[in-house]
C-alpha atoms as a PDB file:
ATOM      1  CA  UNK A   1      14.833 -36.364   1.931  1.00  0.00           C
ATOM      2  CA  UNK A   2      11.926 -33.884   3.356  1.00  0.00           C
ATOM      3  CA  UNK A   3       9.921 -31.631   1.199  1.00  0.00           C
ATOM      4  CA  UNK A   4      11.150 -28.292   0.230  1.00  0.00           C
ATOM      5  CA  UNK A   5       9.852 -25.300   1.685  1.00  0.00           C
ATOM      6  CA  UNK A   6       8.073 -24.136  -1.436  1.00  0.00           C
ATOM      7  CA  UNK A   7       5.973 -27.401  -1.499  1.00  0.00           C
ATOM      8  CA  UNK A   8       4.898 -26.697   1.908  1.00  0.00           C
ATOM      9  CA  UNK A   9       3.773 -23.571   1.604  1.00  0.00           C
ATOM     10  CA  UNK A  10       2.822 -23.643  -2.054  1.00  0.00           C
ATOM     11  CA  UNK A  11      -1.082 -25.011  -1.079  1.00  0.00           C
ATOM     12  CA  UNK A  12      -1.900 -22.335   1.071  1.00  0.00           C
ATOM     13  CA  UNK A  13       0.015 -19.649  -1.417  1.00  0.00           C
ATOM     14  CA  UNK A  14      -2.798 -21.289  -4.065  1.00  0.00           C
ATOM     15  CA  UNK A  15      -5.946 -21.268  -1.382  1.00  0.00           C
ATOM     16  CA  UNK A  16      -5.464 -17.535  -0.700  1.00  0.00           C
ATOM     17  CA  UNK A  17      -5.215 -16.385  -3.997  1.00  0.00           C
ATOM     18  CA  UNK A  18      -8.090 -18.407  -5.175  1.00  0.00           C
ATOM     19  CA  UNK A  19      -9.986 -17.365  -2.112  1.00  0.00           C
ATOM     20  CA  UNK A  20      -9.557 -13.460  -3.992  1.00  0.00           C
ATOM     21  CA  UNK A  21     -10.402 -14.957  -7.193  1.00  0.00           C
ATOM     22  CA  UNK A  22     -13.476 -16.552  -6.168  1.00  0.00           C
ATOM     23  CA  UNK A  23     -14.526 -13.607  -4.193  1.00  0.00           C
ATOM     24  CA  UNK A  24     -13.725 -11.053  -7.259  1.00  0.00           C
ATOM     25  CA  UNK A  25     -16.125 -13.348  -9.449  1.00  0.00           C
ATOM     26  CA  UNK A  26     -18.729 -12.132  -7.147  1.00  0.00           C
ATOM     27  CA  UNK A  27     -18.878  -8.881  -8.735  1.00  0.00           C
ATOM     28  CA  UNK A  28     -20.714  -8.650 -12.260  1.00  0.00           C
ATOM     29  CA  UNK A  29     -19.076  -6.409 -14.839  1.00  0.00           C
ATOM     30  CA  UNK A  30     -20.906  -3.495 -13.728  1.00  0.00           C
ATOM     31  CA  UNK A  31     -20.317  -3.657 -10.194  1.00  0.00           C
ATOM     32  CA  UNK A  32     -16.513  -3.717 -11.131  1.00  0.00           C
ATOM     33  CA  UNK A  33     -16.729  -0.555 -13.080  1.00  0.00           C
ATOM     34  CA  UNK A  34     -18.647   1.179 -10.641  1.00  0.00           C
ATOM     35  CA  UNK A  35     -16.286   4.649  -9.332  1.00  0.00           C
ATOM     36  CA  UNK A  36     -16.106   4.156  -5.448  1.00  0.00           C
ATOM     37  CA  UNK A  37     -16.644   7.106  -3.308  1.00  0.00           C
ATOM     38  CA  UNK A  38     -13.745   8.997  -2.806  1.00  0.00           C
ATOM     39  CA  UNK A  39     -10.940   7.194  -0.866  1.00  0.00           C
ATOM     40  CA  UNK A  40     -12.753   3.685  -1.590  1.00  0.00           C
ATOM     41  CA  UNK A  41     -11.196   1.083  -4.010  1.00  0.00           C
ATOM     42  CA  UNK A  42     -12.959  -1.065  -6.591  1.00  0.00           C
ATOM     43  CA  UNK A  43     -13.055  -4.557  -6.726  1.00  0.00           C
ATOM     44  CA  UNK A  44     -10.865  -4.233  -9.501  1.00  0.00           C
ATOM     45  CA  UNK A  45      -8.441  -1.786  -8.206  1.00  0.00           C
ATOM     46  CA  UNK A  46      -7.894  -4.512  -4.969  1.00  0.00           C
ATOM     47  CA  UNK A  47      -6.699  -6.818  -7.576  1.00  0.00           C
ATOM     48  CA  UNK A  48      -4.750  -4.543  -9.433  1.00  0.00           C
ATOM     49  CA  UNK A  49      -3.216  -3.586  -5.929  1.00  0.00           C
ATOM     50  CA  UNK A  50      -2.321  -7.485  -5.423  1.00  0.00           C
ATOM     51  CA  UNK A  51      -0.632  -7.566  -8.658  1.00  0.00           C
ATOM     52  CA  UNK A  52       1.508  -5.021  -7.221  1.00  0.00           C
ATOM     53  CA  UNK A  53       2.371  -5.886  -5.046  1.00  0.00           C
ATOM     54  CA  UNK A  54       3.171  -9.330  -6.164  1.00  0.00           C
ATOM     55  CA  UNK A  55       6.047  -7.823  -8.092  1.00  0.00           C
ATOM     56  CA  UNK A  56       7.172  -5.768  -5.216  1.00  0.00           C
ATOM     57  CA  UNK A  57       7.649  -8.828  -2.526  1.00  0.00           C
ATOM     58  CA  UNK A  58       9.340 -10.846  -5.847  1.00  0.00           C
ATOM     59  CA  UNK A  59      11.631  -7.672  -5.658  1.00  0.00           C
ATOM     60  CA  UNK A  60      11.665  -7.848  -1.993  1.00  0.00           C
ATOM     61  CA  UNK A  61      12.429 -11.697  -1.898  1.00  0.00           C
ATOM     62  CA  UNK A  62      15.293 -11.071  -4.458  1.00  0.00           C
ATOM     63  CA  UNK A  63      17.569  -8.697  -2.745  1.00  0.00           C
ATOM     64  CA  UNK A  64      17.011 -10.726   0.770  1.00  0.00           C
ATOM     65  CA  UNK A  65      19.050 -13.811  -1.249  1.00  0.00           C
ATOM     66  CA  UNK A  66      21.113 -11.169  -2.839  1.00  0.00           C
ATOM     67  CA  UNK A  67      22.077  -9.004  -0.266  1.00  0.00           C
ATOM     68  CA  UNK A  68      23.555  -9.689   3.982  1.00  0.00           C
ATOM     69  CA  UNK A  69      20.370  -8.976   6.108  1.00  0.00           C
ATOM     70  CA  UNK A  70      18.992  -5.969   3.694  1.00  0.00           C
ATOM     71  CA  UNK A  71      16.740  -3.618   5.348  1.00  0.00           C
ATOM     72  CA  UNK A  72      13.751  -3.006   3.122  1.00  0.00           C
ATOM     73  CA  UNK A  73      11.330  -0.814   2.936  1.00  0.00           C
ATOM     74  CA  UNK A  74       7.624  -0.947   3.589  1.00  0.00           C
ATOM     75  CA  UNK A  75       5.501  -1.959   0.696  1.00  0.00           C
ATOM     76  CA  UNK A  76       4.016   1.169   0.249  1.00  0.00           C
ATOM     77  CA  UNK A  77       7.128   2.955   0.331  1.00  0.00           C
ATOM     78  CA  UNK A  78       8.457   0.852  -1.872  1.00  0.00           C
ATOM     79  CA  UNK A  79       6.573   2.246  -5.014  1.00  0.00           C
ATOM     80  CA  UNK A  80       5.338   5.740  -5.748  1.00  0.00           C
ATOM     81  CA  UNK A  81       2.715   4.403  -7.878  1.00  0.00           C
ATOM     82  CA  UNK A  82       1.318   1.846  -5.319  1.00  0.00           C
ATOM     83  CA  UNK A  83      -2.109   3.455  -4.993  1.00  0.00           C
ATOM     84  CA  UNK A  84      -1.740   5.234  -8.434  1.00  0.00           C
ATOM     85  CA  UNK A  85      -4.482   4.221 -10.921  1.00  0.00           C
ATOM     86  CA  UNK A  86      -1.944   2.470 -13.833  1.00  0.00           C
ATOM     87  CA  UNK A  87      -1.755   3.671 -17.702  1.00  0.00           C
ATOM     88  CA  UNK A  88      -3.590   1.344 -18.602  1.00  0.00           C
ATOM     89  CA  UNK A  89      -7.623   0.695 -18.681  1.00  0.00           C
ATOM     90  CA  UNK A  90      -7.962  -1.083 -15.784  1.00  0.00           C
ATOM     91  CA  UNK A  91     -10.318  -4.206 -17.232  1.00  0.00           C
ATOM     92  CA  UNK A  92     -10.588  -7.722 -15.639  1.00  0.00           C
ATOM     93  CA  UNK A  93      -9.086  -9.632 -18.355  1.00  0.00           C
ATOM     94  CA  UNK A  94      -5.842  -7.176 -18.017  1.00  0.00           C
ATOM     95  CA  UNK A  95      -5.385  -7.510 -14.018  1.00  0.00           C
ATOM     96  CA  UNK A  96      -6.264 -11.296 -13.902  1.00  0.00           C
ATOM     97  CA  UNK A  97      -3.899 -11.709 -16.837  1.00  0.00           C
ATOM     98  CA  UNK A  98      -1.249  -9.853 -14.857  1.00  0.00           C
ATOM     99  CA  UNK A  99      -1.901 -11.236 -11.606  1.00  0.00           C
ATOM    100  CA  UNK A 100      -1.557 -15.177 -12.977  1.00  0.00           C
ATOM    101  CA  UNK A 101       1.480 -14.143 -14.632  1.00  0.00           C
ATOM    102  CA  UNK A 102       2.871 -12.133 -11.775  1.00  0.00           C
ATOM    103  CA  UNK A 103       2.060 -15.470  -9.316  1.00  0.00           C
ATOM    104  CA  UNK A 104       3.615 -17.671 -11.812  1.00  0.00           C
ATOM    105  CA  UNK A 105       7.229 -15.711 -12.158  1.00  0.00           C
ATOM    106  CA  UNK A 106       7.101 -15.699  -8.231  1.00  0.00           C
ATOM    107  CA  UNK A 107       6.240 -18.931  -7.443  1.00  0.00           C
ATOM    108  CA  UNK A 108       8.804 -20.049 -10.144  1.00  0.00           C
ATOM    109  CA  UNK A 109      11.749 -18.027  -7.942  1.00  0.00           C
ATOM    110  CA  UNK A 110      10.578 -20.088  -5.158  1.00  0.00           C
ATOM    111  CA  UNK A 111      10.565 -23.369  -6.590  1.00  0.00           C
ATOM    112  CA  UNK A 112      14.370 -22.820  -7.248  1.00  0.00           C
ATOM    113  CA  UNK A 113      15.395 -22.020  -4.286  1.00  0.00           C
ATOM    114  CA  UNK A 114      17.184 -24.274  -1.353  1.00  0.00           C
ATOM    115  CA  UNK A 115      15.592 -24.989   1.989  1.00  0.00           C
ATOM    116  CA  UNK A 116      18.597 -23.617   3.766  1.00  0.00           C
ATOM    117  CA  UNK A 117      17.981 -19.788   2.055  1.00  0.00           C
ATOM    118  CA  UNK A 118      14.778 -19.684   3.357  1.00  0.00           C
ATOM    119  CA  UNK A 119      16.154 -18.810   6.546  1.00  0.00           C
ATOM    120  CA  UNK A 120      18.120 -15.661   5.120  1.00  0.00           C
ATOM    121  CA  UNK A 121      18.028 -12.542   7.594  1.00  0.00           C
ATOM    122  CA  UNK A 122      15.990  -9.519   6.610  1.00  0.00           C
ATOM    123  CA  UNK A 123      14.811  -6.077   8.774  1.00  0.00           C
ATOM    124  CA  UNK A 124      12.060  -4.301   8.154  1.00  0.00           C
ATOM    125  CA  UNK A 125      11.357  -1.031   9.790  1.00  0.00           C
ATOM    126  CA  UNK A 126       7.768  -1.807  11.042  1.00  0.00           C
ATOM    127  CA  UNK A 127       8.522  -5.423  12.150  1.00  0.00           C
ATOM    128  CA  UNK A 128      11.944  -5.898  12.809  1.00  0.00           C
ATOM    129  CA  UNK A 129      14.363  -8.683  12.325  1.00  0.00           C
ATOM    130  CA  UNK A 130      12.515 -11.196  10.026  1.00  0.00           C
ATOM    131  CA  UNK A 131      13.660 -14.206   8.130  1.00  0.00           C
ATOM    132  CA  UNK A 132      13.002 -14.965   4.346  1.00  0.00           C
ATOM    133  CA  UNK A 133       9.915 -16.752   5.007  1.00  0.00           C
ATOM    134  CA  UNK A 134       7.656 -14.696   6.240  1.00  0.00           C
ATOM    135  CA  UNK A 135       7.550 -12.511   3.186  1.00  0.00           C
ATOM    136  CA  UNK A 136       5.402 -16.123   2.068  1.00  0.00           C
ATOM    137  CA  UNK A 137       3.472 -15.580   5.608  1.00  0.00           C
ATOM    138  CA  UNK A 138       2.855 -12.197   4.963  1.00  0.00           C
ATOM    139  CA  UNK A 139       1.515 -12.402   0.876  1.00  0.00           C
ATOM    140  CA  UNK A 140      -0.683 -15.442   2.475  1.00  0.00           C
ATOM    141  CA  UNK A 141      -2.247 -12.877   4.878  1.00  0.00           C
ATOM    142  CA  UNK A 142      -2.463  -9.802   2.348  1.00  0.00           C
ATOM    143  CA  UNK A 143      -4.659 -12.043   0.098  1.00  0.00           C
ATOM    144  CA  UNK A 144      -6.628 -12.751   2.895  1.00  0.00           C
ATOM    145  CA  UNK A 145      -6.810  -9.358   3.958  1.00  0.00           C
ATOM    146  CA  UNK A 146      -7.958  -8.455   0.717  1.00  0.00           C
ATOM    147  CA  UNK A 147     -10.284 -11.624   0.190  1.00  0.00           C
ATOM    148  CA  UNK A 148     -12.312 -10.047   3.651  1.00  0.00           C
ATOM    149  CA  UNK A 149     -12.186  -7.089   2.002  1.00  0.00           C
ATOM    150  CA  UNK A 150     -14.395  -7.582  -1.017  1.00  0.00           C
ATOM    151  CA  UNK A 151     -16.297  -9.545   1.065  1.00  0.00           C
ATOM    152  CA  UNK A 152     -17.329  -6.402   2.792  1.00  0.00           C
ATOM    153  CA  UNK A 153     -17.757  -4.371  -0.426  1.00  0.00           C
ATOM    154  CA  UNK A 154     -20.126  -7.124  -1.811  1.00  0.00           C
ATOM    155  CA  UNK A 155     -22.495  -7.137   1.171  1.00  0.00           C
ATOM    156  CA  UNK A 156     -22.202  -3.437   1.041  1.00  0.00           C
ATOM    157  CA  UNK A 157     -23.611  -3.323  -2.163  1.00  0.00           C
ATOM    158  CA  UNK A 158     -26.756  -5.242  -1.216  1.00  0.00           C
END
């Protein structure tokens, strides 16, 4: 019998994520709590924002198995508070604590599920008719997006 999907797709679901970790550990403490200039995230508030959405595409992912061919919304219609700064202090140990436990309860849906519901029908208003997996191809490319982006704010800071 072949591998399940979630095994195939579970190394680069790691690599990505680390790839944000390792470039978040780039900033000390202080460059972290540094405010931004208006419009401009910190290097926190990009982790906070994967976090989110995390939950979001977990959300997503659940009412694609649940529902016949569900259209869903974009992620940032999907939440009014997906840019909003959350009640709580936003510190390192609470958005890394969140964001492994966030990855965790996802990749723990996707272990469970059979290789023939990967397949199940989705549309999304900015990309069309889609299929289950590439809401895994698309939180692969966010935390690359997001690893390039602090990237960029490091070497803007020096």
């Amino acid at each position: 019998m072949g591998e399940r999907p979630f095994e195939l797709v579970r190394g680069k679901l790691v690599s990505a994520r680390i790839e944000v970790l390792a470039q978040l550990a780039k900033f000390s403490r202080e460059e972290q709590a540094l405010r931004p200039a208006r419009g401009k995230w910190t290097p926190l508030q990009v982790a906070n924002h994967l976090y989110i959405c995390d939950g979001l595409i977990l959300t997503q992912m659940r009412r694609v198995q649940s529902e016949e061919n569900p259209l869903l919304p974009a992620i940032e219609e999907d939440s009014s508070t997906f840019y909003e700064p959350p009640d709580i202090p936003l510190t390192p140990e609470v958005v890394l604590n969140g964001m492994a436990a966030r990855r965790e309860e996802l990749y723990h849906y996707l272990s469970t599920l059979p290789a023939e519901v990967w397949r199940r029908p989705f549309r999304h208003p900015e990309w069309g008719q889609c299929a289950f997996y590439q809401l895994i191809d698309f939180l692969i490319d966010h935390d690359q997006l997001h690893a390039h982006q602090l990237v960029a704010m490091k070497a803007a800071r020096q």
